[in-house]
C-alpha atoms as a PDB file:
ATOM      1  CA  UNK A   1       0.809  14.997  10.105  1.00  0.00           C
ATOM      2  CA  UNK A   2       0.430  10.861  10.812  1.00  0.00           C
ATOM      3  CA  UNK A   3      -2.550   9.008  12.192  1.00  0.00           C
ATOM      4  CA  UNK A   4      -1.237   6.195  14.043  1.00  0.00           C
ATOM      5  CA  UNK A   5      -3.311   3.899  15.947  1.00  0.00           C
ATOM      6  CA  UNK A   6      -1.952   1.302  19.090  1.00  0.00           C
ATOM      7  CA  UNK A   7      -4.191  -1.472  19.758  1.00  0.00           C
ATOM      8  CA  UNK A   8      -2.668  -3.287  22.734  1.00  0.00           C
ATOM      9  CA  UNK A   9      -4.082  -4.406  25.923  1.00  0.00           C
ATOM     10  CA  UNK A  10      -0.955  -3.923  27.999  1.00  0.00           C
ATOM     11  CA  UNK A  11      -0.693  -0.465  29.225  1.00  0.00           C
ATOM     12  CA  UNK A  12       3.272  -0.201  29.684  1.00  0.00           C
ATOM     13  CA  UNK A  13       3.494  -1.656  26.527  1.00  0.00           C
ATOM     14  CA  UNK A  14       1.453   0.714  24.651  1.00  0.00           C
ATOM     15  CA  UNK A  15       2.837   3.628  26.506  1.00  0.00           C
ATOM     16  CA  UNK A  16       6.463   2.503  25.204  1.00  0.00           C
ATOM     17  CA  UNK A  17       5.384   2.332  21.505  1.00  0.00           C
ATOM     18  CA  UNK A  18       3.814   5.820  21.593  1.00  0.00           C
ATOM     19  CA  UNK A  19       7.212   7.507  23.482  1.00  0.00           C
ATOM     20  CA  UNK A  20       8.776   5.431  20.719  1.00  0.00           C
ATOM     21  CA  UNK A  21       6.808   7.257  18.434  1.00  0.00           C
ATOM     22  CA  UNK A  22       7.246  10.561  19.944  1.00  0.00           C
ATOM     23  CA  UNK A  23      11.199  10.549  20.053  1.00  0.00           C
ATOM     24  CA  UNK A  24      10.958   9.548  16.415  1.00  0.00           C
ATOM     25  CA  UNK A  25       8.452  12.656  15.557  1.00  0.00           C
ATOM     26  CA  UNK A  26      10.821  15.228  17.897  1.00  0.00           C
ATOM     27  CA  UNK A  27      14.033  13.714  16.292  1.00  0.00           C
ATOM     28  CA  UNK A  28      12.647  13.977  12.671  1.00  0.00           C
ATOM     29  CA  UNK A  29      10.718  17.137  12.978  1.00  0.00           C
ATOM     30  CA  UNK A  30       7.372  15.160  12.477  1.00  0.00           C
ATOM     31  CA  UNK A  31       3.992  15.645  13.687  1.00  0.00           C
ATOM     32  CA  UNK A  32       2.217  12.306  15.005  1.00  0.00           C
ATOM     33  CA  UNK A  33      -0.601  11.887  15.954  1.00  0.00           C
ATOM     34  CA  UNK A  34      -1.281   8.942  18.340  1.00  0.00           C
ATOM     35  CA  UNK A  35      -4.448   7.260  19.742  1.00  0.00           C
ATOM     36  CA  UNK A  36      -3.836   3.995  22.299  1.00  0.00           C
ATOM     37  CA  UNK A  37      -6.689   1.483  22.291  1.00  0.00           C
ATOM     38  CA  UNK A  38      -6.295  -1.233  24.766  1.00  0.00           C
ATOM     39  CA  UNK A  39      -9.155  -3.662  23.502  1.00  0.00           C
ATOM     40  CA  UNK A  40      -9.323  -4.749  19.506  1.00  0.00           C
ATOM     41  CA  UNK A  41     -13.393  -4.498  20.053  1.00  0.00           C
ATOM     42  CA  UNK A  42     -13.136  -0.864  21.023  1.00  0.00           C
ATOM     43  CA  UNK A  43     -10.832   0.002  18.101  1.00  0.00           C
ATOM     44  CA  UNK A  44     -13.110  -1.740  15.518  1.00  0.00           C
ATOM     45  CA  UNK A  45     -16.563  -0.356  17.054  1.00  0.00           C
ATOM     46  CA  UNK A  46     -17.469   2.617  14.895  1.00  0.00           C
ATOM     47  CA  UNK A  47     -14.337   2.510  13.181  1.00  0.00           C
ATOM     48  CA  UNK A  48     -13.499   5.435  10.539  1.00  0.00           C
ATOM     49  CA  UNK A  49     -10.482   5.326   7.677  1.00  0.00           C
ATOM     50  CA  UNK A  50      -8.388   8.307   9.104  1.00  0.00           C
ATOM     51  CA  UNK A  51      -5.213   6.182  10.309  1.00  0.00           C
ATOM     52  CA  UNK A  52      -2.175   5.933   8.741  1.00  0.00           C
ATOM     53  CA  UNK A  53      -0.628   3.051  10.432  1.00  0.00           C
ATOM     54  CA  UNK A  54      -2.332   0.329  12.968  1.00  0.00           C
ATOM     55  CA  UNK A  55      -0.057  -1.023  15.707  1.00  0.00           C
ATOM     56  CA  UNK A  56      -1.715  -4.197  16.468  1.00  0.00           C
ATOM     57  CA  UNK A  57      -0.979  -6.572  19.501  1.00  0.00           C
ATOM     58  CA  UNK A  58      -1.674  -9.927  18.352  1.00  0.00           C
ATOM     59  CA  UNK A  59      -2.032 -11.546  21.707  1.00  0.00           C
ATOM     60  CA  UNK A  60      -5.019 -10.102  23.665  1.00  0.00           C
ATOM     61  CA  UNK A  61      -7.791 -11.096  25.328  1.00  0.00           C
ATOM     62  CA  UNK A  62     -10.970 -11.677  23.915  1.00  0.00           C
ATOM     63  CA  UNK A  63     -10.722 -11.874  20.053  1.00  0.00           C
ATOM     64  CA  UNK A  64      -6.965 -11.838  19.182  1.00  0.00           C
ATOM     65  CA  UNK A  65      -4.760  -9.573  16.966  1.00  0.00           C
ATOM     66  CA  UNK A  66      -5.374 -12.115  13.720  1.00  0.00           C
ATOM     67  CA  UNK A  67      -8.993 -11.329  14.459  1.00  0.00           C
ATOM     68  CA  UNK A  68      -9.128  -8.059  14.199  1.00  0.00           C
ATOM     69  CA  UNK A  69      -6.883  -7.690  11.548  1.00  0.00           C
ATOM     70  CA  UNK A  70      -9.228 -10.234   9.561  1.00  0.00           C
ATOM     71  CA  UNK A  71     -11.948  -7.777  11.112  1.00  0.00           C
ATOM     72  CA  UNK A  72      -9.954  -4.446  10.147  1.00  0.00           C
ATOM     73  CA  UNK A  73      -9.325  -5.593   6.227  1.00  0.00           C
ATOM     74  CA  UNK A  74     -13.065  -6.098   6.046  1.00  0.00           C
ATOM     75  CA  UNK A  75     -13.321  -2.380   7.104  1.00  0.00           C
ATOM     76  CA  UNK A  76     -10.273  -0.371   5.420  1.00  0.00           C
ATOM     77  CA  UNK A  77      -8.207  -2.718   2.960  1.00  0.00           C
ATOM     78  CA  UNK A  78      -5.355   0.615   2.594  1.00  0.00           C
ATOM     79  CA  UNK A  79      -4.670   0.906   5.687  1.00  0.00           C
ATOM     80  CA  UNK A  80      -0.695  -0.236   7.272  1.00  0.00           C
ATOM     81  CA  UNK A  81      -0.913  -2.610   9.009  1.00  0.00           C
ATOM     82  CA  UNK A  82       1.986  -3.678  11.549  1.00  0.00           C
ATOM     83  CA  UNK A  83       1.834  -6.517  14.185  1.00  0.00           C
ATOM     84  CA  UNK A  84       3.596  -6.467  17.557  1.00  0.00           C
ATOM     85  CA  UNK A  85       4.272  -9.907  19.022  1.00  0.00           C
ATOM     86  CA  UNK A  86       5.874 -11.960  22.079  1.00  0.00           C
ATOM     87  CA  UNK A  87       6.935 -14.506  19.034  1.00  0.00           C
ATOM     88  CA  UNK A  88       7.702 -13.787  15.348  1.00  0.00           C
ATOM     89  CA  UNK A  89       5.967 -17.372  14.408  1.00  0.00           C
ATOM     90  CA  UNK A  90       2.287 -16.205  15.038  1.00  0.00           C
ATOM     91  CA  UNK A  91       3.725 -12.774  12.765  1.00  0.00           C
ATOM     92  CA  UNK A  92       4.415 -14.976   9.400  1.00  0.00           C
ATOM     93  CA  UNK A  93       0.465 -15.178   9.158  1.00  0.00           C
ATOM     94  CA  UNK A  94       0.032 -11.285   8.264  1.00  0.00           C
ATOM     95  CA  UNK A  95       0.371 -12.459   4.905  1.00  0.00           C
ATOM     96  CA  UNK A  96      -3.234 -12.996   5.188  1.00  0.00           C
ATOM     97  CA  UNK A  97      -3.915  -9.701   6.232  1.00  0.00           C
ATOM     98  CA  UNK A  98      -1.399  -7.837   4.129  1.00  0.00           C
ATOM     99  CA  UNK A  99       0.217  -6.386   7.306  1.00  0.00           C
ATOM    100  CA  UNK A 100       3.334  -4.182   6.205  1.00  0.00           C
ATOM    101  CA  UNK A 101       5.849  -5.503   8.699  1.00  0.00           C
ATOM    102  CA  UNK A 102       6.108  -7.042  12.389  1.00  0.00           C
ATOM    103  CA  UNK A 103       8.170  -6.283  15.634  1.00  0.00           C
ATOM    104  CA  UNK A 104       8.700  -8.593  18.286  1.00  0.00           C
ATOM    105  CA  UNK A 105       8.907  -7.939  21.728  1.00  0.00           C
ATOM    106  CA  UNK A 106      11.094  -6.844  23.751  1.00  0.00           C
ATOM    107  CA  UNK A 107      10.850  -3.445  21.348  1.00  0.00           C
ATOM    108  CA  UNK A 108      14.117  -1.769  21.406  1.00  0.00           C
ATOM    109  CA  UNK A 109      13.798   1.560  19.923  1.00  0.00           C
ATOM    110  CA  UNK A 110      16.562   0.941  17.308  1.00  0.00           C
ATOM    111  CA  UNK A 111      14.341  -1.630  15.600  1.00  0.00           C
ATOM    112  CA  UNK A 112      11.563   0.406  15.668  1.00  0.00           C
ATOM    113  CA  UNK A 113      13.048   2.940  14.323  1.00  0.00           C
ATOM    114  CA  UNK A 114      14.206   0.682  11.163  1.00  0.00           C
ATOM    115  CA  UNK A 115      10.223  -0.608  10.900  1.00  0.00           C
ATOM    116  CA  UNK A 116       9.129   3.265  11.062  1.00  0.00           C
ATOM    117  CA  UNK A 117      10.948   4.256   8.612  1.00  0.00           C
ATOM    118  CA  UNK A 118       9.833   1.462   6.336  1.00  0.00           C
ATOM    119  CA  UNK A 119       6.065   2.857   7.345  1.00  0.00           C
ATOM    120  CA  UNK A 120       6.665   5.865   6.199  1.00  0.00           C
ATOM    121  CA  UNK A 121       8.500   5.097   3.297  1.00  0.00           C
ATOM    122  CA  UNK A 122       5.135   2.811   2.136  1.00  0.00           C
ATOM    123  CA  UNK A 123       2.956   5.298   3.473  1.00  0.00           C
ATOM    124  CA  UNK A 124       4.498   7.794   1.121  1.00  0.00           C
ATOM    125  CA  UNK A 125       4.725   5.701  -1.739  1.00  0.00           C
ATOM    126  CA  UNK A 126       0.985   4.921  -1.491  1.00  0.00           C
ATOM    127  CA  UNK A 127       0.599   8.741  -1.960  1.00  0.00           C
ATOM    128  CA  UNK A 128       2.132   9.239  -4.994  1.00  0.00           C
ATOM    129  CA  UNK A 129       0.402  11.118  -7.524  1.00  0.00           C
ATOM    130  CA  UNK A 130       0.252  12.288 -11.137  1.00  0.00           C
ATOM    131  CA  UNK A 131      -1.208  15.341 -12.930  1.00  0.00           C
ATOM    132  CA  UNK A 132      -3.282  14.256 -15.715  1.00  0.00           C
ATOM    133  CA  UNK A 133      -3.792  17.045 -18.117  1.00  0.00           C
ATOM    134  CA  UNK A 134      -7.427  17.599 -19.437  1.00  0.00           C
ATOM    135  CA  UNK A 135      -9.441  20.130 -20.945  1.00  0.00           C
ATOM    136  CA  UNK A 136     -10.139  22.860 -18.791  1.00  0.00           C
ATOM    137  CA  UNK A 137      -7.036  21.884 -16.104  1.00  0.00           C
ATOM    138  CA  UNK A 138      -6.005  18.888 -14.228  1.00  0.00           C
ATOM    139  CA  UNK A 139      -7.029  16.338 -12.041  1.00  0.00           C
ATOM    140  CA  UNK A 140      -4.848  14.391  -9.317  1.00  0.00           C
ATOM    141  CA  UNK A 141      -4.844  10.671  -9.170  1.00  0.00           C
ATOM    142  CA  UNK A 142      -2.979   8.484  -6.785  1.00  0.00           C
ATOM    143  CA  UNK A 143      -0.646   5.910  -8.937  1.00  0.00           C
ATOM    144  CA  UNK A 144      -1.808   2.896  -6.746  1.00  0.00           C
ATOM    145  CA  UNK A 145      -5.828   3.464  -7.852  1.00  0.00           C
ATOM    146  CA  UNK A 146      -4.475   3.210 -11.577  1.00  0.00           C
ATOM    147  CA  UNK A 147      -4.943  -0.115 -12.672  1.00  0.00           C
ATOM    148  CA  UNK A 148      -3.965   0.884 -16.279  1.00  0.00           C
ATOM    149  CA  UNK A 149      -3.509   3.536 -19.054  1.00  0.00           C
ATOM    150  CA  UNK A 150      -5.264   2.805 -22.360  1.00  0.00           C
ATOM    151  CA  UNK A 151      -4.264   5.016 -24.986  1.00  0.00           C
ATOM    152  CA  UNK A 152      -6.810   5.671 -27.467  1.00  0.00           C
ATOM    153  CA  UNK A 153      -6.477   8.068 -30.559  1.00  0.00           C
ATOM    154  CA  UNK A 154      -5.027  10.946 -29.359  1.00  0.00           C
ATOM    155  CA  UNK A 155      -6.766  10.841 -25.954  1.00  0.00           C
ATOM    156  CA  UNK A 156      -5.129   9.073 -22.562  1.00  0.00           C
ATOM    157  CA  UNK A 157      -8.145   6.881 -20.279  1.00  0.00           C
ATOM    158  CA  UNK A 158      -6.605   6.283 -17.239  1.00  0.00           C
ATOM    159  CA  UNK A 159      -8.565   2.958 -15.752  1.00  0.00           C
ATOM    160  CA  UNK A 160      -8.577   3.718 -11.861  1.00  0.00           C
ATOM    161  CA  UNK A 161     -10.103   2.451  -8.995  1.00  0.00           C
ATOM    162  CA  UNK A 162     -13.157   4.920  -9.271  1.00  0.00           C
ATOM    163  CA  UNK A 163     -13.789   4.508 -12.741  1.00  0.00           C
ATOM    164  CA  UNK A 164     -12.315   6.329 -16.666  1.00  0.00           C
ATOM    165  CA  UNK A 165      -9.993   9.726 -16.473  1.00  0.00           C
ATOM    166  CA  UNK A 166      -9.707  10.930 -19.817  1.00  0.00           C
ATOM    167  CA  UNK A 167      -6.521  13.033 -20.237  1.00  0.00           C
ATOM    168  CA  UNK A 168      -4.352  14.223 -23.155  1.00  0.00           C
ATOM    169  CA  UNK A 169      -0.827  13.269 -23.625  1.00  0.00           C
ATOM    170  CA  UNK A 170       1.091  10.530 -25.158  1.00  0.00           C
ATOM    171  CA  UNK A 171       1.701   7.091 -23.719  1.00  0.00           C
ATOM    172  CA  UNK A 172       5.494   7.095 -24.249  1.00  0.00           C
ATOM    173  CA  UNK A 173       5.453  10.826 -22.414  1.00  0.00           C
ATOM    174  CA  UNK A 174       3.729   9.104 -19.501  1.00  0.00           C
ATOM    175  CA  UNK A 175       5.173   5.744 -19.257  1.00  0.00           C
ATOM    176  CA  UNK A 176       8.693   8.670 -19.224  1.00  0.00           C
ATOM    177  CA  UNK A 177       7.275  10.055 -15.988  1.00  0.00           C
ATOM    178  CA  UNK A 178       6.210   6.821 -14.632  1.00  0.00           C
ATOM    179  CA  UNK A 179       9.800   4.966 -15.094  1.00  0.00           C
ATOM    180  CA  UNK A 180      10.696   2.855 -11.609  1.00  0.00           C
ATOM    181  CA  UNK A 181       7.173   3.427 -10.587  1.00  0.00           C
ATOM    182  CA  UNK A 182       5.456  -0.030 -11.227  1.00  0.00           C
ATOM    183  CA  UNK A 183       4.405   1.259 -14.443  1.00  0.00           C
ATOM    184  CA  UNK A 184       4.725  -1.472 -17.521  1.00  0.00           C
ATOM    185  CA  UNK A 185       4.192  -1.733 -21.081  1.00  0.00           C
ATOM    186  CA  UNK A 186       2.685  -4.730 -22.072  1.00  0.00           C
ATOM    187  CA  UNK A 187       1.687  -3.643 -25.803  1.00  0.00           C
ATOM    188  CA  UNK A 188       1.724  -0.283 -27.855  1.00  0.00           C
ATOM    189  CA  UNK A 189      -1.971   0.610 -26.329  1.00  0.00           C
ATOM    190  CA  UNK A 190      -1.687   0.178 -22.449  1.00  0.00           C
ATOM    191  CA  UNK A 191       0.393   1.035 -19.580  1.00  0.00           C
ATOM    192  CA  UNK A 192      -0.362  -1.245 -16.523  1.00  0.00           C
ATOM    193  CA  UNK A 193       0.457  -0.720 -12.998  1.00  0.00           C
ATOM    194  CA  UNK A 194       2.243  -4.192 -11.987  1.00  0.00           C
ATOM    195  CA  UNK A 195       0.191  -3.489  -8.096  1.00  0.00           C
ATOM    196  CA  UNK A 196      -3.159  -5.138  -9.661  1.00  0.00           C
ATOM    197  CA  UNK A 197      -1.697  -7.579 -11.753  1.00  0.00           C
ATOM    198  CA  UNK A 198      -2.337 -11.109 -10.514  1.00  0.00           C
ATOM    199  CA  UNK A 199      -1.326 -13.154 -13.399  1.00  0.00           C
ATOM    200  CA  UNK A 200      -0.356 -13.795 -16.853  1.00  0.00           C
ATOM    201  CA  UNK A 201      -1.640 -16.725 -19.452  1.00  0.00           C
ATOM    202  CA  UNK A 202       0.189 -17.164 -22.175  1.00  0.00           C
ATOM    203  CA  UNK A 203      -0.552 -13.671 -23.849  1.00  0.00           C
ATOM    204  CA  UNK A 204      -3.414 -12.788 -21.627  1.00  0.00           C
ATOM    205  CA  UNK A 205      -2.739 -10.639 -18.771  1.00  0.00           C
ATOM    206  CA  UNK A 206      -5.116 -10.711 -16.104  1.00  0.00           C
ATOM    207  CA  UNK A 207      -5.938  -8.026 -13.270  1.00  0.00           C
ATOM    208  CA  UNK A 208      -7.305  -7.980 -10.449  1.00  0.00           C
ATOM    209  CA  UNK A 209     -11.641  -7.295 -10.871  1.00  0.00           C
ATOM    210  CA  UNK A 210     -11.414  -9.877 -13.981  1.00  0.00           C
ATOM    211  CA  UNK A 211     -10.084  -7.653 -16.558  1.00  0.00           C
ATOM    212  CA  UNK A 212      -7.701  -8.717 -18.953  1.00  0.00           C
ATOM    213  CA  UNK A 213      -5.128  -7.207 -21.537  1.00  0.00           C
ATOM    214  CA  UNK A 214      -3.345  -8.701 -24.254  1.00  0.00           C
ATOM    215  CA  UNK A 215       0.235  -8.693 -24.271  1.00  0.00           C
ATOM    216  CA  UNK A 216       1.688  -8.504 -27.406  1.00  0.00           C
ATOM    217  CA  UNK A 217       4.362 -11.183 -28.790  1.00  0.00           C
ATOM    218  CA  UNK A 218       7.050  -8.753 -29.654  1.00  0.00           C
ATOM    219  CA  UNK A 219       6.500  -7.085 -26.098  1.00  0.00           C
ATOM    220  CA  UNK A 220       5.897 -10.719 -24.296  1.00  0.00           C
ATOM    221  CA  UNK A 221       9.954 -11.192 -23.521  1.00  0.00           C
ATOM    222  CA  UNK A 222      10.405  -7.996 -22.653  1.00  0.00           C
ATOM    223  CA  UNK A 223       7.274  -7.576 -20.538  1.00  0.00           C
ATOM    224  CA  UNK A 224       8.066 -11.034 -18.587  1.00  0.00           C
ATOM    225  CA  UNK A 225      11.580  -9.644 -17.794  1.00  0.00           C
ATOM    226  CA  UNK A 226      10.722  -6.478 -16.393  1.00  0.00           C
ATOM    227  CA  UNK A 227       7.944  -7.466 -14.530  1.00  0.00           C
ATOM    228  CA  UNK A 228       9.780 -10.108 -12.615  1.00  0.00           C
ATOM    229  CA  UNK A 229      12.816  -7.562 -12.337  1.00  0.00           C
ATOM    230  CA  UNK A 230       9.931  -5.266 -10.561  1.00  0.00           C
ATOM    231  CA  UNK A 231       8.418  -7.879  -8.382  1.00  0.00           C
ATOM    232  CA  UNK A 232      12.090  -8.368  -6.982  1.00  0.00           C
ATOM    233  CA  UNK A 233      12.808  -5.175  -6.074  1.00  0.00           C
ATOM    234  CA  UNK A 234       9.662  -5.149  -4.646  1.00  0.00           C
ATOM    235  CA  UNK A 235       8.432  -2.061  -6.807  1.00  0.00           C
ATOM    236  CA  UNK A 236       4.541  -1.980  -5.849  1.00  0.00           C
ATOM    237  CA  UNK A 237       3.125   1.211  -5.382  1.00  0.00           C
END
């Protein structure tokens, strides 16, 4: 089942996105549910991470869509995030907010169909997962909180988001599994995931929270290549 919130002060607007969103479910033998929200300051008061997608209306009264986007990224920084807008000018902005995509009105349902399924598709991708072997079982972790795999002896650490998973396994058997994931090699000791990269100098590779990893100078071609062959195909996880 989807979360999906609507944040938009018009009412026949909002009630046209969610039977938008209920053809789509009945059509695609999905369950959706859908909470409407006709002021941004309701929607942000007491607000909880259990959505899956945000519809925002950027023009409303009081404090705009822009505003509560800035507001919403304070609050949930994972969330989708997808604008709807009276003119696609005020929607090249969501750069600032990392929104996922905008539609402009007049929605037709064939365009919002196209955008959904490019939700979903993000949504799902955010979700993947890998089993990471230990002793006494396995534990689950989401590729996107994986800044990097550090391979060290015969032992995996897997760097994440909430801190060192050691696991067993070699690095060549992993970076296997994670081919066309994001996944890159940037020397014979670590595996980086090119979503928290957010630069390279010279041989020093730098991700995001201020750690860095040293590419290697046999690897450095190679690592350039495919990580701007990724970054094209847009392959960020």
């Amino acid at each position: 089942m989807y979360k999906f919130a609507i944040v938009e002060d018009n009412e026949a607007a909002a009630e046209k996105l969610a039977g938008f969103l209920e053809r789509y479910a009945n059509e695609n033998n999905e369950v959706f549910e859908i909470i409407k929200f006709h002021d941004a300051l309701d929607f942000l008061d007491g607000y909880r991470t259990v959505y899956d997608a945000v519809f925002m209306d950027i023009e409303m009264p009081g404090i705009d869509g822009m505003e509560a986007a800035h507001r919403l990224r304070r609050l949930d920084q994972k969330v989708i995030l997808v604008f709807v807008t009276n003119m696609a000018s005020y929607a090249v902005k969501g750069y600032e907010v990392n929104a996922t995509d905008y539609i402009v009105k007049p929605v037709y349902y064939g365009d919002f169909e196209l955008k959904l399924k490019r939700v979903l598709a993000g949504y799902q991708a955010a979700s993947e997962a890998i089993l990471v072997m230990r002793q006494g079982g396995y534990v689950r972790l989401l590729l996107r909180k994986i800044h990097y795999i550090e391979v060290q002896g015969h032992r995996l650490m897997y760097h994440t988001e909430d801190g060192i998973v050691e696991g067993s396994g070699t690095l060549l058997e992993t970076e296997e599994k994670l081919k066309d994931k994001g996944f890159l090699r940037c020397n014979k000791c670590y595996l980086v995931n090119q979503r928290h990269i957010v630069g390279v100098n010279g041989y020093t590779l730098m991700l995001m929270g201020g750690e860095e990893l040293q590419i290697s100078r046999p690897r450095k071609k190679a690592f350039m290549s495919e990580l701007a062959e990724a970054m094209g195909r847009d392959n960020v996880l």
